[in-house]
C-alpha atoms as a PDB file:
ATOM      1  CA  UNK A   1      21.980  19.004  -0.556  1.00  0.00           C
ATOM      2  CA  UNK A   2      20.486  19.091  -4.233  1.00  0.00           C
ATOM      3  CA  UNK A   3      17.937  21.470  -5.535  1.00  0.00           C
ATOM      4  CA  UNK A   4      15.066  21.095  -4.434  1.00  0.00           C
ATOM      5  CA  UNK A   5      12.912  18.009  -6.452  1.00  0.00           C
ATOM      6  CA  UNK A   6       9.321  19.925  -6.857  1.00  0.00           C
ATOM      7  CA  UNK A   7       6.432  18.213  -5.406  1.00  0.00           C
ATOM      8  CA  UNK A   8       4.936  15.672  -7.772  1.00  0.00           C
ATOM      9  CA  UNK A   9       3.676  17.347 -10.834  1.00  0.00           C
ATOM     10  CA  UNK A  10       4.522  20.432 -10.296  1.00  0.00           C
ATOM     11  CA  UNK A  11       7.624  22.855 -11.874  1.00  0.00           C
ATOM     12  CA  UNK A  12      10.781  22.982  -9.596  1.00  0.00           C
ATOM     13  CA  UNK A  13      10.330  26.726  -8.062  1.00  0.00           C
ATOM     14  CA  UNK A  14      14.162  27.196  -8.240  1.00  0.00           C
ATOM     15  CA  UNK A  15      14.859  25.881 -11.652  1.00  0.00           C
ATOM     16  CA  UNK A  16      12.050  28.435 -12.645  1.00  0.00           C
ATOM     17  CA  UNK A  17      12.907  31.317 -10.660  1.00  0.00           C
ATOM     18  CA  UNK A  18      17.116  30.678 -12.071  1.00  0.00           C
ATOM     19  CA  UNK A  19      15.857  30.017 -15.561  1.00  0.00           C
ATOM     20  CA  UNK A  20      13.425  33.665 -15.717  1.00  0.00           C
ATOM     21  CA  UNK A  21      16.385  36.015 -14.182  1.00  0.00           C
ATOM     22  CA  UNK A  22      19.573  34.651 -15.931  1.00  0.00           C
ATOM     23  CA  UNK A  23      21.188  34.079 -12.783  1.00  0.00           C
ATOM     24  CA  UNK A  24      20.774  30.189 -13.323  1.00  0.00           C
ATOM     25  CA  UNK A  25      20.774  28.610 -16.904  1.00  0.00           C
ATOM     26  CA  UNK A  26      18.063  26.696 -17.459  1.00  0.00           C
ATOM     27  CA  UNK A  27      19.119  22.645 -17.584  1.00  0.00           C
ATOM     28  CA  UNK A  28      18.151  20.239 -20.070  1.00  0.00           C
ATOM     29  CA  UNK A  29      15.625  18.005 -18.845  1.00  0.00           C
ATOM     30  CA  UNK A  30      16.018  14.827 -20.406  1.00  0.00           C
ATOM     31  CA  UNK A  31      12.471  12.288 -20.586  1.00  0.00           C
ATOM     32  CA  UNK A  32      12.068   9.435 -18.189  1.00  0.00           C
ATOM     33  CA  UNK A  33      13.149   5.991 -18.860  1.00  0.00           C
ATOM     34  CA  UNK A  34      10.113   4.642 -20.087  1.00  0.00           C
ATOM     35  CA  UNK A  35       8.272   2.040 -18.021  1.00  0.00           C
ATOM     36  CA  UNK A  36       8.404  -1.441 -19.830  1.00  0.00           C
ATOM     37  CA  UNK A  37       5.232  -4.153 -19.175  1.00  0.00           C
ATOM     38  CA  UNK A  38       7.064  -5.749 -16.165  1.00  0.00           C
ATOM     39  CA  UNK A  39       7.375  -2.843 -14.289  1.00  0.00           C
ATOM     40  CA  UNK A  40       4.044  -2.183 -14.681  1.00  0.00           C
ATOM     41  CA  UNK A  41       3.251  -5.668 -13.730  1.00  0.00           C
ATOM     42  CA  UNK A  42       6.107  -5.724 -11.015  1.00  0.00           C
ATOM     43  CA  UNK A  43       4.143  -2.551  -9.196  1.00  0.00           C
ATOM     44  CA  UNK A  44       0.671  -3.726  -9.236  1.00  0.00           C
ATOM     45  CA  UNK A  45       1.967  -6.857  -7.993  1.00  0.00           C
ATOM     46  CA  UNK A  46       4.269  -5.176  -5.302  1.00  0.00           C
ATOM     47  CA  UNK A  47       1.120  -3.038  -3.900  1.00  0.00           C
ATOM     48  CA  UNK A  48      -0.718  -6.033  -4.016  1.00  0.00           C
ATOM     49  CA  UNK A  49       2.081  -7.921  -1.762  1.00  0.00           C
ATOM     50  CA  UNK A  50       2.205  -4.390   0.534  1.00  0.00           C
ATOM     51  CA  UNK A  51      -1.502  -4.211   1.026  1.00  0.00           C
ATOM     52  CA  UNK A  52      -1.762  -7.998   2.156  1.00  0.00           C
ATOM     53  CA  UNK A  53      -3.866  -8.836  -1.053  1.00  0.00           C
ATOM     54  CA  UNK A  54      -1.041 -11.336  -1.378  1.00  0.00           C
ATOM     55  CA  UNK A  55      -0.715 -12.595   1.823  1.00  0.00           C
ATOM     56  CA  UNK A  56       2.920 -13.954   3.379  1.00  0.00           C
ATOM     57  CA  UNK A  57       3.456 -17.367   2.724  1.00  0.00           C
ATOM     58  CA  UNK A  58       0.948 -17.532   0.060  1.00  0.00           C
ATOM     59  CA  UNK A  59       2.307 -19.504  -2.786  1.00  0.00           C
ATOM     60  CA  UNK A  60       2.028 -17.188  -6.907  1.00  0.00           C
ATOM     61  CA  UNK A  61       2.938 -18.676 -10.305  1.00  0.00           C
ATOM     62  CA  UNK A  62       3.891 -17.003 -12.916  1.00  0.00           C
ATOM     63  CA  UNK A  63       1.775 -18.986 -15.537  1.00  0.00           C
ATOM     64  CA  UNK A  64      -1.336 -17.806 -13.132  1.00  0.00           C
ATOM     65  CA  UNK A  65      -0.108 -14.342 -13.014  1.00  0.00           C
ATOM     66  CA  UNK A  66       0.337 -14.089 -17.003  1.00  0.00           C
ATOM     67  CA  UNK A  67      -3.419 -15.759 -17.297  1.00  0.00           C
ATOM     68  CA  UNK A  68      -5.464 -13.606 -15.167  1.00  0.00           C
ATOM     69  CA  UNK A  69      -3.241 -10.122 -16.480  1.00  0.00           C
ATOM     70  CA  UNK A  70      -3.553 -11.595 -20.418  1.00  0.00           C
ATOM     71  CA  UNK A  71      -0.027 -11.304 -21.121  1.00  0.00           C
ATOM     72  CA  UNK A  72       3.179 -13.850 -22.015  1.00  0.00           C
ATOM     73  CA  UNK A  73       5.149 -15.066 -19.429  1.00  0.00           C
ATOM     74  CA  UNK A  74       8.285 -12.826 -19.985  1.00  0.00           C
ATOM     75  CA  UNK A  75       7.317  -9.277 -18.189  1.00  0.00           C
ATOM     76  CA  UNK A  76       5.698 -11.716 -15.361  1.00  0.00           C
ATOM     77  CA  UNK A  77       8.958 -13.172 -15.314  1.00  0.00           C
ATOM     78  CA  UNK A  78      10.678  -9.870 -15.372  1.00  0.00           C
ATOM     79  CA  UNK A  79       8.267  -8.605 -12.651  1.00  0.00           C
ATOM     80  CA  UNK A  80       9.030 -11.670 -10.411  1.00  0.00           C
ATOM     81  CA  UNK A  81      12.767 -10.896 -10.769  1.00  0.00           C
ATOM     82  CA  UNK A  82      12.349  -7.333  -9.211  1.00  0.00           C
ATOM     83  CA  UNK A  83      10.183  -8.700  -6.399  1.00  0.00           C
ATOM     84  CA  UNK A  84      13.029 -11.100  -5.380  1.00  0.00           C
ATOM     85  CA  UNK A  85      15.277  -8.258  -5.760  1.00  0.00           C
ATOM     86  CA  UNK A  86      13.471  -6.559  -2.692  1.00  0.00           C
ATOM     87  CA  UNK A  87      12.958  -9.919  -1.100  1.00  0.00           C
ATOM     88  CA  UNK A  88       9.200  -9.889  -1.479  1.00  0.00           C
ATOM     89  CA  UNK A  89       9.033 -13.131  -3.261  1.00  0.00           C
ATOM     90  CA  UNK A  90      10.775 -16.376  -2.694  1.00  0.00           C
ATOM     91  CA  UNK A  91      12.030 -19.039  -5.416  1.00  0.00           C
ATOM     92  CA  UNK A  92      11.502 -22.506  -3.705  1.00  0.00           C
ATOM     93  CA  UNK A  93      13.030 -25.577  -5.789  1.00  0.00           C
ATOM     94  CA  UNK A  94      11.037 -27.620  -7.274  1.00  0.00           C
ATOM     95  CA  UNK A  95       7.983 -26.165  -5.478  1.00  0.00           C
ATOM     96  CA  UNK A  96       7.382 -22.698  -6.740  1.00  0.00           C
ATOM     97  CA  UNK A  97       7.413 -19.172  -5.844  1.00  0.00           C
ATOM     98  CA  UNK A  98       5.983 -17.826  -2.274  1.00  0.00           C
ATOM     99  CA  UNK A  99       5.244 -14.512  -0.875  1.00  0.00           C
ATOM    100  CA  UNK A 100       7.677 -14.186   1.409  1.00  0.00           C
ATOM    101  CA  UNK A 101       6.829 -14.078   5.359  1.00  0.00           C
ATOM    102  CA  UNK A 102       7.155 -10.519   6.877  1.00  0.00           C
ATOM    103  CA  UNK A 103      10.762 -10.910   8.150  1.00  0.00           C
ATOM    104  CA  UNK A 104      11.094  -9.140  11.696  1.00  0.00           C
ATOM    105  CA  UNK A 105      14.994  -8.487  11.015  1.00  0.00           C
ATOM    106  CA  UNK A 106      14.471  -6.353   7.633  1.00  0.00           C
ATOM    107  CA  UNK A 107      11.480  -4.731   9.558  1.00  0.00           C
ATOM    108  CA  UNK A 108      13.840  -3.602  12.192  1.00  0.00           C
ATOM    109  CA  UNK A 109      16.481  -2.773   9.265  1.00  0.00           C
ATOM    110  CA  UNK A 110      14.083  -0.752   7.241  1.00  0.00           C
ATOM    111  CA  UNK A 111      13.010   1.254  10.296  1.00  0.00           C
ATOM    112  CA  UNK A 112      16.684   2.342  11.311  1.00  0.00           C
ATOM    113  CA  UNK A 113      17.391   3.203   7.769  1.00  0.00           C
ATOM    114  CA  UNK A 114      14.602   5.110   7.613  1.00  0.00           C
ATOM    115  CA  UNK A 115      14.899   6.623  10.497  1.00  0.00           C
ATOM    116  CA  UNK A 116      18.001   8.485   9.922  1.00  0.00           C
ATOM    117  CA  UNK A 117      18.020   9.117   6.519  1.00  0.00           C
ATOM    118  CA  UNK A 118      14.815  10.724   6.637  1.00  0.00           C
ATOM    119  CA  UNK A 119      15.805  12.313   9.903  1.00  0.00           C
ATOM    120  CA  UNK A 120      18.336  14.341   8.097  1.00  0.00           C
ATOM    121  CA  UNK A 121      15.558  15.310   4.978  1.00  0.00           C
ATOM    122  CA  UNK A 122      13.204  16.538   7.797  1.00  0.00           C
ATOM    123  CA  UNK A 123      15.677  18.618   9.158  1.00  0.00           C
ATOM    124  CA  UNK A 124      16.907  20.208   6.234  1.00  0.00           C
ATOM    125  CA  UNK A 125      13.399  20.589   5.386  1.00  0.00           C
ATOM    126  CA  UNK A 126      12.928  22.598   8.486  1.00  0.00           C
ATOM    127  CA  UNK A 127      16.265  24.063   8.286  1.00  0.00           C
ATOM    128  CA  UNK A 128      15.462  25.563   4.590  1.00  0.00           C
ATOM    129  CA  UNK A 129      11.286  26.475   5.153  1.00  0.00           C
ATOM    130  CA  UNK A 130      10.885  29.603   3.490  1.00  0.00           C
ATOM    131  CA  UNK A 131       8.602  31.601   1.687  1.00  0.00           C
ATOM    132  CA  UNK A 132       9.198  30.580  -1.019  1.00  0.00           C
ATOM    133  CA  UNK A 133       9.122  26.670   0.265  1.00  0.00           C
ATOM    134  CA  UNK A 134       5.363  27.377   1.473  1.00  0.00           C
ATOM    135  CA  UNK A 135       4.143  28.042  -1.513  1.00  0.00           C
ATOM    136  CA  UNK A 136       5.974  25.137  -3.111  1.00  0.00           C
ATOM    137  CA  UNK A 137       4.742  22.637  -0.707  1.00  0.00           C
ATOM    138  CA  UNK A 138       2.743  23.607   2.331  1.00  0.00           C
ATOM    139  CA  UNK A 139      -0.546  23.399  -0.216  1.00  0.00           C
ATOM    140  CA  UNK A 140       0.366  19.916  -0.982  1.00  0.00           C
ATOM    141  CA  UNK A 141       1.174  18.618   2.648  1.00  0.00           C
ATOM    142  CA  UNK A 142      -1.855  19.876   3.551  1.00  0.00           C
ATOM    143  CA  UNK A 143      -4.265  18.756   1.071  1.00  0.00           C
ATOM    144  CA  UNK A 144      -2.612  15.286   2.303  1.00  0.00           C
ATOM    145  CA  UNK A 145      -3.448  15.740   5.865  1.00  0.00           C
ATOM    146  CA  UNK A 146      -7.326  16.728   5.155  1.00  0.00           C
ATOM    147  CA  UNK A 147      -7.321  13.107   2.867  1.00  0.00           C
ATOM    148  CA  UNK A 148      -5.920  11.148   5.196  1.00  0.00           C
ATOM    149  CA  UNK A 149      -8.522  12.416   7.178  1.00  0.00           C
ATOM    150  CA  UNK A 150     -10.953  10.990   4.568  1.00  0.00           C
ATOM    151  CA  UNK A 151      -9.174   7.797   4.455  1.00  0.00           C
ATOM    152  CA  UNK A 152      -9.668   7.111   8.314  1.00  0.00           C
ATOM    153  CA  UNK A 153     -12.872   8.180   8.549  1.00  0.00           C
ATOM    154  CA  UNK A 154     -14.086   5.155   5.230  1.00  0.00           C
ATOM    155  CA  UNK A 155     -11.336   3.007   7.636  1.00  0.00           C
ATOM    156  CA  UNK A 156      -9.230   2.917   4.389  1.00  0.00           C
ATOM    157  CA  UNK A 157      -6.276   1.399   5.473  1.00  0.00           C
ATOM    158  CA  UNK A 158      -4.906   0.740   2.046  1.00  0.00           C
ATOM    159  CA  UNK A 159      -5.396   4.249   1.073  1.00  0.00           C
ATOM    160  CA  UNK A 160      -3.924   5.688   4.459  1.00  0.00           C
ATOM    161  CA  UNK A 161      -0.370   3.730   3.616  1.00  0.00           C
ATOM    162  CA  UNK A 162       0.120   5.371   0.581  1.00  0.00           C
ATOM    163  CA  UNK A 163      -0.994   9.131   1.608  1.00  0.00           C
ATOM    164  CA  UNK A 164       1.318   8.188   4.780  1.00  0.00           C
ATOM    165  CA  UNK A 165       4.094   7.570   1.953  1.00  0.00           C
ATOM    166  CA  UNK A 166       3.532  10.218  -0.242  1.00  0.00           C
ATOM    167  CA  UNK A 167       3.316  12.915   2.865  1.00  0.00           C
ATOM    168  CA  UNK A 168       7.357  11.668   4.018  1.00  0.00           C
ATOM    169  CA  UNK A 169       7.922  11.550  -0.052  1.00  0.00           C
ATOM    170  CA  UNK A 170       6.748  15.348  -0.297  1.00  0.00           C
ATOM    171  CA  UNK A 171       8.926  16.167   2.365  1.00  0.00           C
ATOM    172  CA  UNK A 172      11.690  14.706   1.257  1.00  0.00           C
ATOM    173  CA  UNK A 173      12.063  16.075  -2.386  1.00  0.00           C
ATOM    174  CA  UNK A 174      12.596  19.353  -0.792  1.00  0.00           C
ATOM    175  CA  UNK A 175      16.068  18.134  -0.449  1.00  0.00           C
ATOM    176  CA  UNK A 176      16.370  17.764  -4.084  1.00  0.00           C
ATOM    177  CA  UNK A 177      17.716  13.822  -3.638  1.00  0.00           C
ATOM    178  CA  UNK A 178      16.353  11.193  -6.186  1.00  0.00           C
ATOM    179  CA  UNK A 179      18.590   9.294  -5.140  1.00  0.00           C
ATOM    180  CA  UNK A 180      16.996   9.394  -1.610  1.00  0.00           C
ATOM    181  CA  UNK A 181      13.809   8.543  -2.510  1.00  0.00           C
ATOM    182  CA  UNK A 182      14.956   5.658  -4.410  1.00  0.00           C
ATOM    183  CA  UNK A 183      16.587   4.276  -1.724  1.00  0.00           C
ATOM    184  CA  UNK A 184      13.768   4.324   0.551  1.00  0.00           C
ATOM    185  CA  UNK A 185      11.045   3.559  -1.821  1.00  0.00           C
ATOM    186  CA  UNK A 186      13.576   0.261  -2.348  1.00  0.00           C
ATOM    187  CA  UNK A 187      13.753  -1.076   1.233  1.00  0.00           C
ATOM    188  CA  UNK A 188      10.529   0.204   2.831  1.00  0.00           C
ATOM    189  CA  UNK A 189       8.017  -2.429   1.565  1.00  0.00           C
ATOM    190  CA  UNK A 190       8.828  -5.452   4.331  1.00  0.00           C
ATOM    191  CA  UNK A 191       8.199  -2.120   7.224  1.00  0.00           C
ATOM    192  CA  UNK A 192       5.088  -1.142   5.106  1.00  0.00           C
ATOM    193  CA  UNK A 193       3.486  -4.702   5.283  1.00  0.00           C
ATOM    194  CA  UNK A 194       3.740  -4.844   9.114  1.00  0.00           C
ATOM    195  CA  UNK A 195       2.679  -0.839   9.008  1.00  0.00           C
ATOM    196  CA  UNK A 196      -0.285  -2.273   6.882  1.00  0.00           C
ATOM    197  CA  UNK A 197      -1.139  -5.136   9.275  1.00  0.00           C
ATOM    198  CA  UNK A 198      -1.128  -2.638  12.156  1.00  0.00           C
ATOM    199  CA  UNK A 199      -3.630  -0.001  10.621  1.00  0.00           C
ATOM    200  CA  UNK A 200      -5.941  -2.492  10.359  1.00  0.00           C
ATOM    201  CA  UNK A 201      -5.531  -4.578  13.656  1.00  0.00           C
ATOM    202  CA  UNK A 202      -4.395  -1.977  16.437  1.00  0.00           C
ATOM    203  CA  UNK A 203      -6.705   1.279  14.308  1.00  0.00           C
ATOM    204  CA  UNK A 204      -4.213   3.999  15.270  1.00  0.00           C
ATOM    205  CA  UNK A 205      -5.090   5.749  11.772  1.00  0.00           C
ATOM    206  CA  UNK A 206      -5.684   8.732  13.697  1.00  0.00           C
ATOM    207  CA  UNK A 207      -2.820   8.967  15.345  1.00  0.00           C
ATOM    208  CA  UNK A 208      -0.517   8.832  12.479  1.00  0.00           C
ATOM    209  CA  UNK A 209      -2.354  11.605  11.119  1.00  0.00           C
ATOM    210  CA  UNK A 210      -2.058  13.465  14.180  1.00  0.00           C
ATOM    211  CA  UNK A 211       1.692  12.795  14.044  1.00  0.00           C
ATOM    212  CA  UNK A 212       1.554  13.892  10.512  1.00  0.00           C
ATOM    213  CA  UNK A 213       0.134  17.338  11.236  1.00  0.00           C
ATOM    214  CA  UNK A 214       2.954  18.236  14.199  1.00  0.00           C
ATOM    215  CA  UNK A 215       5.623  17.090  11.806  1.00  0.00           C
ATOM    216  CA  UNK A 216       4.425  19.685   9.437  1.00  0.00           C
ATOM    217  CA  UNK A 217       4.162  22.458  12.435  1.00  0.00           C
ATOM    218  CA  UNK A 218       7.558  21.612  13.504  1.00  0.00           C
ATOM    219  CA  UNK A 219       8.795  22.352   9.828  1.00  0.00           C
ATOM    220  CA  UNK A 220       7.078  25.334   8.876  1.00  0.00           C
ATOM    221  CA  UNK A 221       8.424  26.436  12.499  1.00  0.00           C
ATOM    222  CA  UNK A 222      12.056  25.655  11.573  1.00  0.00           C
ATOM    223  CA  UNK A 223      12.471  23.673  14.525  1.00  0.00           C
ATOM    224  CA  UNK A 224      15.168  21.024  13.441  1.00  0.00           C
ATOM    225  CA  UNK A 225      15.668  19.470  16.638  1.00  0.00           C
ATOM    226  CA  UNK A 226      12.086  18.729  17.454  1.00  0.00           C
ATOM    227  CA  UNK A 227      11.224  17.601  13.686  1.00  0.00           C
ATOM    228  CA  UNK A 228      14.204  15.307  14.178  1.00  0.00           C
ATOM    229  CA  UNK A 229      12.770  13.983  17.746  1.00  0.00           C
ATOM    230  CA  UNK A 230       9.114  13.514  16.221  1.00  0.00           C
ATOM    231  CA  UNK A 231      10.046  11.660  13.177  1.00  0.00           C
ATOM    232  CA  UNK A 232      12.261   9.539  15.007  1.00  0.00           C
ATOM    233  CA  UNK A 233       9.085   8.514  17.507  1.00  0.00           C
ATOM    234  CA  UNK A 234       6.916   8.391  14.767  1.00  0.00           C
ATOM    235  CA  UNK A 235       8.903   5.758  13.056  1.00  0.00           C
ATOM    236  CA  UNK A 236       9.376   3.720  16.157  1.00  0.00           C
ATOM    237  CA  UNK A 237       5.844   3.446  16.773  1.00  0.00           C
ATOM    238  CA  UNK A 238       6.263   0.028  14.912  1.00  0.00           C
ATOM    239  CA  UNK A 239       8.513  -1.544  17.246  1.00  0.00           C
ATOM    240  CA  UNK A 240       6.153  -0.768  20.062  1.00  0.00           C
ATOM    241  CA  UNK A 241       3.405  -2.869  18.200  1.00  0.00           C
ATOM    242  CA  UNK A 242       5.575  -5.587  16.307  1.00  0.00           C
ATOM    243  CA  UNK A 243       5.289  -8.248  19.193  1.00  0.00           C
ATOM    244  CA  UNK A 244       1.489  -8.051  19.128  1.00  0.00           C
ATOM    245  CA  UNK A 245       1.168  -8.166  15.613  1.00  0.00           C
ATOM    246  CA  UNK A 246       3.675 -11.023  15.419  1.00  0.00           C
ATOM    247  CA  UNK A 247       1.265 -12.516  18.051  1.00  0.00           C
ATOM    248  CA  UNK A 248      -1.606 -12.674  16.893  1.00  0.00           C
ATOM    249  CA  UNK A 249      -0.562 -13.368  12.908  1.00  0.00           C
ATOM    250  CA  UNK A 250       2.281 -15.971  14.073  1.00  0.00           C
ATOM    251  CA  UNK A 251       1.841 -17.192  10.362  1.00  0.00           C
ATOM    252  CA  UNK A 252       2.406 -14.206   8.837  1.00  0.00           C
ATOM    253  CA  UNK A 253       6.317 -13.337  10.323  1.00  0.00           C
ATOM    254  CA  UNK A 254       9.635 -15.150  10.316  1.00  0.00           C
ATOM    255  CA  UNK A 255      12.647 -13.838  12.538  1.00  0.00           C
END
């Protein structure tokens, strides 16, 4: 594995600690590619499509989009591209461009994915807690938990999906893989609409939290093996609850 990515915002303990004694020189940190309007445009949109605000099957124009945001059609355009990229949008001829219906298949995909790419993060996570790791990210993880507490308690489904994502996300950078994160940030958003859609319909906020908090026990216990087991159940919580969502939102989900 990598060094260790430091959690968001915060100065990579390692780099630090090589860069101070000599034993590691210090690298050259070169600045982020800077975001361009139809990113910007592309990620409001996306969380927007995530969140249900856009709902599947819902039909979105691009002359509408640049209108209501006050901008030219190009970066909508651009934004539009990216969203087909991931398969959240879908070109129809002659007709226009839909929101495209939660597909049960990349669900399932983006679950098993997840599930053991992620499973070997946790464990390495586990495998690697330290001192030193505790006071890089235990503070974080936990000021997580305590708002996702908040969240459930307003019912704040919205905001409960993205501390949920940002709790794995913390987790994982301890691995020091960008590439990682990328990956599942990329194919996570057709599992995070159903996730979505269950928060709200089958309230099991509290559970997830609940999950949450043993996950981080198991780590900061070093227990590889049992982090492994959890996060795999965790994941697969959404295949329990897939045929009653699919049920009772038949419009929302294609196979």
């Amino acid at each position: 594995m990598d060094e260790p990515l430091p959690p968001e915002g915060g100065p990579n303990p390692v780099k630090s600690a090589g860069a101070t004694t000599g034993k590691r020189k210090a690298s050259v940190l070169l600045p982020a590619p800077r975001k361009t309007l139809g990113d910007h445009i592309y990620e409001q949109l996306r969380e927007q499509i995530v969140h249900l605000q856009l709902e599947p099957g819902q039909m979105i124009y691009e002359n509408e989009v640049a209108d209501s945001l006050q901008v030219s059609r190009t970066p909508v355009r651009e934004a539009f591209r990216l969203l087909a990229n991931e398969s959240l949008i879908d070109v129809l001829p002659q007709r226009g461009t839909r929101i495209s219906l939660i597909s049960v298949q990349k669900v399932s995909e983006a679950r098993f994915v997840r599930e053991h790419l992620e499973s070997g993060a946790f464990q390495f996570a586990a495998r690697e807690w330290s001192e030193q790791a505790a006071v890089a990210y235990e503070p974080k993880l936990i000021d997580l938990l305590e708002r996702q507490r908040a969240a459930a308690e307003q019912h704040d489904a919205a905001g409960l999906l993205t501390l949920d994502e940002t709790f794995h996300e913390t987790v994982m950078r301890m691995t020091g893989n960008e590439t990682l994160l990328q990956i599942i940030h990329q194919m996570r958003a057709h599992m995070n609409r159903a996730r979505f859609l269950s928060l709200t319909a089958i309230h099991q906020m509290d559970q997830i939290i609940d999950e949450h908090e043993q996950l981080l026990d198991s780590i900061r216990a070093r227990d590889e093996t049992k982090t492994a087991s959890m996060l795999a159940d965790h994941l697969r919580k959404l295949d329990i609850h897939l045929p009653q969502l699919r049920a009772e939102y038949p419009h929302y989900f294609c196979d």
